[in-house]
N, C-alpha and C. Protein backbone atom coordinates (compact mmCIF):
# COMPACT_ATOMS: atom_id res chain seq x y z
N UNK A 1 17.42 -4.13 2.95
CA UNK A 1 16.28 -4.56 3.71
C UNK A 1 16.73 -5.38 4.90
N UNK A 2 16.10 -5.22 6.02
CA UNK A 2 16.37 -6.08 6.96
C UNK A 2 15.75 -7.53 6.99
N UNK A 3 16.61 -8.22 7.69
CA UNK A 3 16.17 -9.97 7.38
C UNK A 3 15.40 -9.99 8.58
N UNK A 4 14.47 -11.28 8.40
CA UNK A 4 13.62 -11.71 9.27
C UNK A 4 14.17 -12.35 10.98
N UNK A 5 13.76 -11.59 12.00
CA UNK A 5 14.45 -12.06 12.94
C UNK A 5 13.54 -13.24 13.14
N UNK A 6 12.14 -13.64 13.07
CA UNK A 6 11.43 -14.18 13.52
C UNK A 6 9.94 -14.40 12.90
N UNK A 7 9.05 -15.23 13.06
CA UNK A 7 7.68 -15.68 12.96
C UNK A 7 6.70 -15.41 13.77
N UNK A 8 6.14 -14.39 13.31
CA UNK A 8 4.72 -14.16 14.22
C UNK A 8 3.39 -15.11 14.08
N UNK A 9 2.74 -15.96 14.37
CA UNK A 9 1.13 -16.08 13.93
C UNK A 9 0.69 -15.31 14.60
N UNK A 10 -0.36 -14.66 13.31
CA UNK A 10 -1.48 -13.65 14.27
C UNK A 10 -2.77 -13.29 13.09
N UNK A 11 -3.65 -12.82 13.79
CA UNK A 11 -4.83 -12.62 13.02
C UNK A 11 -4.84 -11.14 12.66
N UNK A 12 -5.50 -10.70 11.50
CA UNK A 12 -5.45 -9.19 11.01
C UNK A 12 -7.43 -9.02 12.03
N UNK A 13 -6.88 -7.67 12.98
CA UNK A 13 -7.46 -7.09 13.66
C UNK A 13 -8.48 -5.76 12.73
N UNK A 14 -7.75 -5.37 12.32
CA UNK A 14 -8.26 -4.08 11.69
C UNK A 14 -6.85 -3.65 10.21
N UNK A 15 -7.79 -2.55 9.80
CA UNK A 15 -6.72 -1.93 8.74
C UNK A 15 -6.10 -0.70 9.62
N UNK A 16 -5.02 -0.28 9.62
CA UNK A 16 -4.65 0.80 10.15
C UNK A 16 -5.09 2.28 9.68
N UNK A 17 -5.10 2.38 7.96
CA UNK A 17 -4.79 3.25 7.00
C UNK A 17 -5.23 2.89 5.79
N UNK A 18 -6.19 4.17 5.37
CA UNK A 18 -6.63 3.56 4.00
C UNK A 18 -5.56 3.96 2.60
N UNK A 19 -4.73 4.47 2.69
CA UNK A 19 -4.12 4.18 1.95
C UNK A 19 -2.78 3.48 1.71
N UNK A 20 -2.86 2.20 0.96
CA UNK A 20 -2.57 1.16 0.66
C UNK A 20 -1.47 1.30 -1.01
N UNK A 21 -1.78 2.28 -1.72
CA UNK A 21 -0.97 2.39 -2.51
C UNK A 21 -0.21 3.80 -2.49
N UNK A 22 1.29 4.24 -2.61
CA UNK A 22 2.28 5.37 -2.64
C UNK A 22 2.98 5.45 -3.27
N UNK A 23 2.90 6.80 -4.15
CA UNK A 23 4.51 7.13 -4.89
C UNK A 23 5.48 7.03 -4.34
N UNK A 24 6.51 6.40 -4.94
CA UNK A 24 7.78 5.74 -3.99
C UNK A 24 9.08 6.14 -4.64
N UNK A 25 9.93 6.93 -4.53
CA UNK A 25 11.04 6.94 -4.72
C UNK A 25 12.01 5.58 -5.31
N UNK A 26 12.51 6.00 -6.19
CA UNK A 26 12.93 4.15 -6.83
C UNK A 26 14.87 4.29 -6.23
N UNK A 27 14.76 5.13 -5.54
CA UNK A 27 16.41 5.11 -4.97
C UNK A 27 16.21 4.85 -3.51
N UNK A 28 15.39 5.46 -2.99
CA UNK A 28 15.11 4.91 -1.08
C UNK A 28 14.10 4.22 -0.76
N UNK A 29 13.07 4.33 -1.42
CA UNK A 29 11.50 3.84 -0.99
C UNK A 29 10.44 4.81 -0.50
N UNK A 30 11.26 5.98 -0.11
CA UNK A 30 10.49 7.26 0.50
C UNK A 30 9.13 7.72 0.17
N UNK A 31 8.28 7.78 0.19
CA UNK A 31 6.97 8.40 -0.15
C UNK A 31 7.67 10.11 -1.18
N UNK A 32 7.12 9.77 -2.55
CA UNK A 32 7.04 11.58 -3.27
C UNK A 32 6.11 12.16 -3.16
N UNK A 33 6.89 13.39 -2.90
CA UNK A 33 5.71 14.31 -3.22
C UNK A 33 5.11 14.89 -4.48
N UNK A 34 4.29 14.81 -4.97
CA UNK A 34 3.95 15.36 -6.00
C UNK A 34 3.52 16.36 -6.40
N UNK A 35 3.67 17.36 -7.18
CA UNK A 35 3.28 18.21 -7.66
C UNK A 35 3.01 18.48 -9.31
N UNK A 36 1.56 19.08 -9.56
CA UNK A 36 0.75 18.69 -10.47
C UNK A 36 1.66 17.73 -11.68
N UNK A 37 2.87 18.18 -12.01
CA UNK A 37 3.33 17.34 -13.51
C UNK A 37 4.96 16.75 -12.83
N UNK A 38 5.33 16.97 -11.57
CA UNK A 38 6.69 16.46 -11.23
C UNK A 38 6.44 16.12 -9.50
N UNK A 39 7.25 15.26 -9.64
CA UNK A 39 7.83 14.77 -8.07
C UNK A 39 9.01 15.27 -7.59
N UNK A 40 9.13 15.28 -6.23
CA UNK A 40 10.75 15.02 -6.00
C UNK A 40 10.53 14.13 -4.25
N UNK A 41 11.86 13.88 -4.22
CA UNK A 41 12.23 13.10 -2.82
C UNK A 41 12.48 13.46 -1.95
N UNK A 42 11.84 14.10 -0.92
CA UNK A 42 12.35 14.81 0.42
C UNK A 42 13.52 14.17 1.27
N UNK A 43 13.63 12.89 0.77
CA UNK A 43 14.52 12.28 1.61
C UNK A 43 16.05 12.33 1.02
N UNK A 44 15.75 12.10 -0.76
CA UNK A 44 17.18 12.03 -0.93
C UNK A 44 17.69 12.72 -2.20
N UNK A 45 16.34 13.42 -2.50
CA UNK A 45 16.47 15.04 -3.48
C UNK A 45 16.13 14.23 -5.00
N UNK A 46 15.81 12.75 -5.38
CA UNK A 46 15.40 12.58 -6.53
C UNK A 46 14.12 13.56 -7.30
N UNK A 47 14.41 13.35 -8.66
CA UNK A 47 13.04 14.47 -9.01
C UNK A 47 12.96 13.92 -10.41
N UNK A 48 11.57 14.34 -10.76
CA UNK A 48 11.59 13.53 -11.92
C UNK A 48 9.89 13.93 -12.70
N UNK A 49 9.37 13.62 -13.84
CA UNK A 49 8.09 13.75 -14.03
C UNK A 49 6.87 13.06 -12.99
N UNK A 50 5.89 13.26 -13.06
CA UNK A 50 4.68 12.87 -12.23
C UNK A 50 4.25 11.58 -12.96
N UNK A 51 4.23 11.62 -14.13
CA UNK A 51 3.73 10.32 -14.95
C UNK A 51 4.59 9.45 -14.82
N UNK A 52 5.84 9.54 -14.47
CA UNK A 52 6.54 8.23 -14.19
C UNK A 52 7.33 8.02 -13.34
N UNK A 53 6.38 8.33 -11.95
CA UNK A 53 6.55 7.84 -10.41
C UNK A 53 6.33 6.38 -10.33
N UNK A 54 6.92 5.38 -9.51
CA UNK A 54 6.72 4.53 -9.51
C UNK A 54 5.64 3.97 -8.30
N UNK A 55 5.19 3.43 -8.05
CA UNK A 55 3.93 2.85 -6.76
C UNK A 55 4.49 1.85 -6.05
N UNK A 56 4.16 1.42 -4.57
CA UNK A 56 4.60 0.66 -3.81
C UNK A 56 3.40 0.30 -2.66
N UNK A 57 2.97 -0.63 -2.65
CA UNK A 57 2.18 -1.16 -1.32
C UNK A 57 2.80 -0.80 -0.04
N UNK A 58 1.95 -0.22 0.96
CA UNK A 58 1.82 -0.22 2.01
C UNK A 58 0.56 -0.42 3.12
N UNK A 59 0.88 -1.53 3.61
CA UNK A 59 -0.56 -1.90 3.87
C UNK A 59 -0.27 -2.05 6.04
N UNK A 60 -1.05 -0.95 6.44
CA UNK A 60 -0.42 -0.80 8.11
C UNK A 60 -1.89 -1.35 8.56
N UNK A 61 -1.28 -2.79 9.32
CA UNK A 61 -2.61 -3.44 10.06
C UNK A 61 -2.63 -3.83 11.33
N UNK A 62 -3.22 -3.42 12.72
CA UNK A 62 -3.28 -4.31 13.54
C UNK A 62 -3.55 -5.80 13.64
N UNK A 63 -2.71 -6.53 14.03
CA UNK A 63 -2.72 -7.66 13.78
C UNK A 63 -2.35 -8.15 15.95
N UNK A 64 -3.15 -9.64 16.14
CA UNK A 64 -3.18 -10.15 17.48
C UNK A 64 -2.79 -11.34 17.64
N UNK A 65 -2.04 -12.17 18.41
CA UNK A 65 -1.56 -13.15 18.45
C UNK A 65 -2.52 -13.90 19.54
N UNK A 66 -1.98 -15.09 20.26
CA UNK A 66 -2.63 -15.59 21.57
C UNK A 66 -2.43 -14.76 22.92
N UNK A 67 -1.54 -13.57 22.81
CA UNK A 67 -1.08 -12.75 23.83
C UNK A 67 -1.23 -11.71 23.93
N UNK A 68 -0.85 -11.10 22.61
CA UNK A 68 -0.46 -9.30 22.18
C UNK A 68 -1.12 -9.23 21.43
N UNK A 69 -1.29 -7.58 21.02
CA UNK A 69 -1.81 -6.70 20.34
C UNK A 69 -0.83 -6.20 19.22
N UNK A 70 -0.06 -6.17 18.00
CA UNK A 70 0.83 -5.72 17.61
C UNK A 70 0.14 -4.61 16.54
N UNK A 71 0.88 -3.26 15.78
CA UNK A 71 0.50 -2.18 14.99
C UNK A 71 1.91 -3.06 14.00
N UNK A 72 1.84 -3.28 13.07
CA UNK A 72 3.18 -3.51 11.67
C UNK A 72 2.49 -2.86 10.50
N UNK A 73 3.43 -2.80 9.69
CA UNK A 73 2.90 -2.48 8.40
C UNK A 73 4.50 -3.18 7.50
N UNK A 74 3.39 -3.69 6.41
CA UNK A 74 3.65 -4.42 4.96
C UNK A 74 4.05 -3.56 3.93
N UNK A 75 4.63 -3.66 3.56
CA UNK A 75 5.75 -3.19 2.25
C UNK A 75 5.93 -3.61 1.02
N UNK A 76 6.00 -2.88 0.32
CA UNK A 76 6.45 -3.62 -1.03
C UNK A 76 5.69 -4.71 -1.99
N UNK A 77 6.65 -5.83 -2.60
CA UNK A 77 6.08 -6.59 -3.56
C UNK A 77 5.20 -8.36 -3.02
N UNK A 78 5.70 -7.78 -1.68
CA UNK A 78 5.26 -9.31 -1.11
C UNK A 78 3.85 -9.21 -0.96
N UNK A 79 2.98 -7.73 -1.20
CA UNK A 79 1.53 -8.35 -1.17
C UNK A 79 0.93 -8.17 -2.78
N UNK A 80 1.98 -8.13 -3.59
CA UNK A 80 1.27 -8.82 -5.25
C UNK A 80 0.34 -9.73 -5.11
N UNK A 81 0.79 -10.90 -4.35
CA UNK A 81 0.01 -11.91 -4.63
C UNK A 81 -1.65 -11.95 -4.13
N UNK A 82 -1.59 -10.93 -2.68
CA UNK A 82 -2.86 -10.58 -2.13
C UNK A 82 -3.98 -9.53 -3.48
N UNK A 83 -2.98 -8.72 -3.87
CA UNK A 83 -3.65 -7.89 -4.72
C UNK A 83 -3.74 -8.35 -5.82
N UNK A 84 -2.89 -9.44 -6.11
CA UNK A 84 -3.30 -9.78 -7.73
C UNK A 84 -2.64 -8.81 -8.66
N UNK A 85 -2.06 -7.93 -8.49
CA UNK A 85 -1.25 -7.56 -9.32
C UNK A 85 -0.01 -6.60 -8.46
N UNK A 86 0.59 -5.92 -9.07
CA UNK A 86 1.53 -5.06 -8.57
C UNK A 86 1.43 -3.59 -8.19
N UNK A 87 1.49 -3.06 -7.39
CA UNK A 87 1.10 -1.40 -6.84
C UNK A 87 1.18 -0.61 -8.10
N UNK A 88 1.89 -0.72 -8.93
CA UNK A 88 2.14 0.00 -9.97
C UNK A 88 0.73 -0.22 -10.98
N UNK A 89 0.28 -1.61 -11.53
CA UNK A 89 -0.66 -1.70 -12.26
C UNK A 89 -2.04 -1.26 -11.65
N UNK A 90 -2.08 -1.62 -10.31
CA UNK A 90 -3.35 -1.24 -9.16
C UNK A 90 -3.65 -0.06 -9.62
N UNK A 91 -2.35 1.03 -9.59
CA UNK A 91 -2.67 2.32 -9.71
C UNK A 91 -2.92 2.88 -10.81
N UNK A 92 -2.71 2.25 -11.67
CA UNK A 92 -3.16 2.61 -12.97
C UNK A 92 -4.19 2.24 -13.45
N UNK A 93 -4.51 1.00 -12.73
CA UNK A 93 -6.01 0.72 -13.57
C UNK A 93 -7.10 1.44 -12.80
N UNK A 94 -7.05 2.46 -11.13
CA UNK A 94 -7.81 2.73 -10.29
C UNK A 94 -7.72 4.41 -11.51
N UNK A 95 -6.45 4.63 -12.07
CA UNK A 95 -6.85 5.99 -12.69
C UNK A 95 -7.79 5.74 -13.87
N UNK A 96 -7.70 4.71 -14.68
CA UNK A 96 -8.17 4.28 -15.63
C UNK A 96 -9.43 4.05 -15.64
N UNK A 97 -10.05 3.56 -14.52
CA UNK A 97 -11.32 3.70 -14.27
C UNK A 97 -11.94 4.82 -13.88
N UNK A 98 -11.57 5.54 -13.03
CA UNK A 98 -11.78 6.76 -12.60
C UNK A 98 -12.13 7.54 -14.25
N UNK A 99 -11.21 7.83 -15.01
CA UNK A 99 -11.07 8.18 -16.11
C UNK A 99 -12.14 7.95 -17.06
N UNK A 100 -11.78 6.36 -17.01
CA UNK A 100 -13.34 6.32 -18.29
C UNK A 100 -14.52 5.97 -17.92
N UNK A 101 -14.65 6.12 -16.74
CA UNK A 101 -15.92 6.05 -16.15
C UNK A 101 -16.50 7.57 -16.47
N UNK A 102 -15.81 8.19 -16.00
CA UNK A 102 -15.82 10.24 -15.51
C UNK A 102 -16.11 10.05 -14.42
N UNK A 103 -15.66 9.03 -13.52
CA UNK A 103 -15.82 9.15 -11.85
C UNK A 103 -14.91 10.66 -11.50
N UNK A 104 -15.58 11.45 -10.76
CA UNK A 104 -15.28 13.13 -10.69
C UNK A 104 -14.79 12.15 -8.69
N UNK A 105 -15.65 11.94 -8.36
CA UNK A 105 -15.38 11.57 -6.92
C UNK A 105 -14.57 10.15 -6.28
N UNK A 106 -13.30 10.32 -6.75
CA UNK A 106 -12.50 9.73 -6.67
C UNK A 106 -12.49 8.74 -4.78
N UNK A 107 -13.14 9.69 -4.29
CA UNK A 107 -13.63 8.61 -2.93
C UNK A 107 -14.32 7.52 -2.61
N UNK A 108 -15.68 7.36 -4.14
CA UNK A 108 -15.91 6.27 -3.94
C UNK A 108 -15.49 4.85 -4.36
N UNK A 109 -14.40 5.45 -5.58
CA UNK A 109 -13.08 4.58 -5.51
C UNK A 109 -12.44 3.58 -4.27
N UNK A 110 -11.78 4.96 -3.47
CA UNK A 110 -10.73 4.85 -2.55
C UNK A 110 -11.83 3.64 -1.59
N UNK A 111 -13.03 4.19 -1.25
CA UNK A 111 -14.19 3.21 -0.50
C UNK A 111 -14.33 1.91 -1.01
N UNK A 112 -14.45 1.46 -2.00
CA UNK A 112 -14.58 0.27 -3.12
C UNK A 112 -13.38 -0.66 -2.62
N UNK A 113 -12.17 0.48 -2.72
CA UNK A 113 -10.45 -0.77 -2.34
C UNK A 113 -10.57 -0.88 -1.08
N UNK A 114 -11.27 0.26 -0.01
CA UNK A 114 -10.42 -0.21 1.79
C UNK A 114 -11.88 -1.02 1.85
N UNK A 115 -12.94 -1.51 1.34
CA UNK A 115 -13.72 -2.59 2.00
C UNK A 115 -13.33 -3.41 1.13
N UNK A 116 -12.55 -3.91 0.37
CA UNK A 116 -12.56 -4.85 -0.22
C UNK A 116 -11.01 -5.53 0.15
N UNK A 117 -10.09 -4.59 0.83
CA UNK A 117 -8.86 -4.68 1.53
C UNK A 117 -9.43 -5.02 2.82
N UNK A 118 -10.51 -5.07 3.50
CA UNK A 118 -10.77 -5.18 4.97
C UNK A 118 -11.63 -6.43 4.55
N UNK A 119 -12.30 -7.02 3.52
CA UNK A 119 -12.97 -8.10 3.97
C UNK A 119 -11.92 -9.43 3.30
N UNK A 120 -10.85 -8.95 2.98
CA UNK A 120 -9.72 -10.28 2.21
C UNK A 120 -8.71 -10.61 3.78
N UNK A 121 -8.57 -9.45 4.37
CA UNK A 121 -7.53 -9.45 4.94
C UNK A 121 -7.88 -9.29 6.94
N UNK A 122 -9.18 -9.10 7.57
CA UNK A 122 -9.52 -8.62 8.69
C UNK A 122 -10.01 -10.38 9.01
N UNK A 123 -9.54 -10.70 10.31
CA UNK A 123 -10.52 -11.83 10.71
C UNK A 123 -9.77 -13.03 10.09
N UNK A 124 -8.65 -12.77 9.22
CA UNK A 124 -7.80 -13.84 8.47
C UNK A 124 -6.01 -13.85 9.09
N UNK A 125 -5.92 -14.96 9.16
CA UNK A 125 -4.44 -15.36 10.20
C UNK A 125 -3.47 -15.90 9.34
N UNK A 126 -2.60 -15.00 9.49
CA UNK A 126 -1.04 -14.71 8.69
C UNK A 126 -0.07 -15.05 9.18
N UNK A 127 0.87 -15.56 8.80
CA UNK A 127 2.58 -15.82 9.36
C UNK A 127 3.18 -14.25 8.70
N UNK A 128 3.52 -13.75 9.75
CA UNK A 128 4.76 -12.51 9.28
C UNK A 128 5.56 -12.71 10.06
N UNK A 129 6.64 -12.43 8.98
CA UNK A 129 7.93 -12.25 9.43
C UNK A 129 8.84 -11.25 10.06
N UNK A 130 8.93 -11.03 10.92
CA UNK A 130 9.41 -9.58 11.64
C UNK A 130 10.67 -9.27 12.35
């Protein structure tokens, strides 16, 4: 991982992207692809079952300082603490509900997390490190 050259203050502008949680390769970080019962890694040929892909936050936000306009995106385990738990459990409890609900329309899910990711995080001023 690269180290922090520096400290931004800035305010979260908008969300970039609604999706916020990804199957992640546990050797590069790469986004998997999945297919119905297996994955593999386009980037570095890992492969493996579908049930035990691992998850990773990615959260891409415009964010504004006193000057600029900046596009970044967030990674990894450093927004546990925003989510309250870890990408991995997120995603399991979003199937889990889905599941024993019999939610068939898994969108009004996905709708439920990006307004509830846009009213924690939009209009609120962050130190990142960049």
């Amino acid at each position: 991982m690269n180290s922090v050259q520096g400290l931004l203050a800035a305010s979260v502008i908008s969300i970039q992207n609604s999706c916020f949680i990804y199957p992640a390769c546990q050797n590069c970080f790469s986004r998997l692809v999945l297919h119905s019962r297996r994955f593999n890694c386009l980037k570095c040929g890992c492969t493996g079952e579908a049930k035990d892909a691992s998850y990773r936050y990615r959260l891409s936000l415009k964010i504004a300082d006193t000057n600029d306009l900046y596009d970044i995106t967030v990674f990894g385990s450093c927004l546990d603490p925003f989510f309250g738990v870890t990408a991995e459990n997120l995603q399991r409890y979003i199937q889990d509900f889905n599941q024993l609900s019999g939610e068939t329309n898994t969108e009004s899910t996905a709708s439920a997390l990006v307004q509830a990711v846009e009213t924690c995080f939009i209009g609120k001023r962050f130190i990142f490190g960049v």
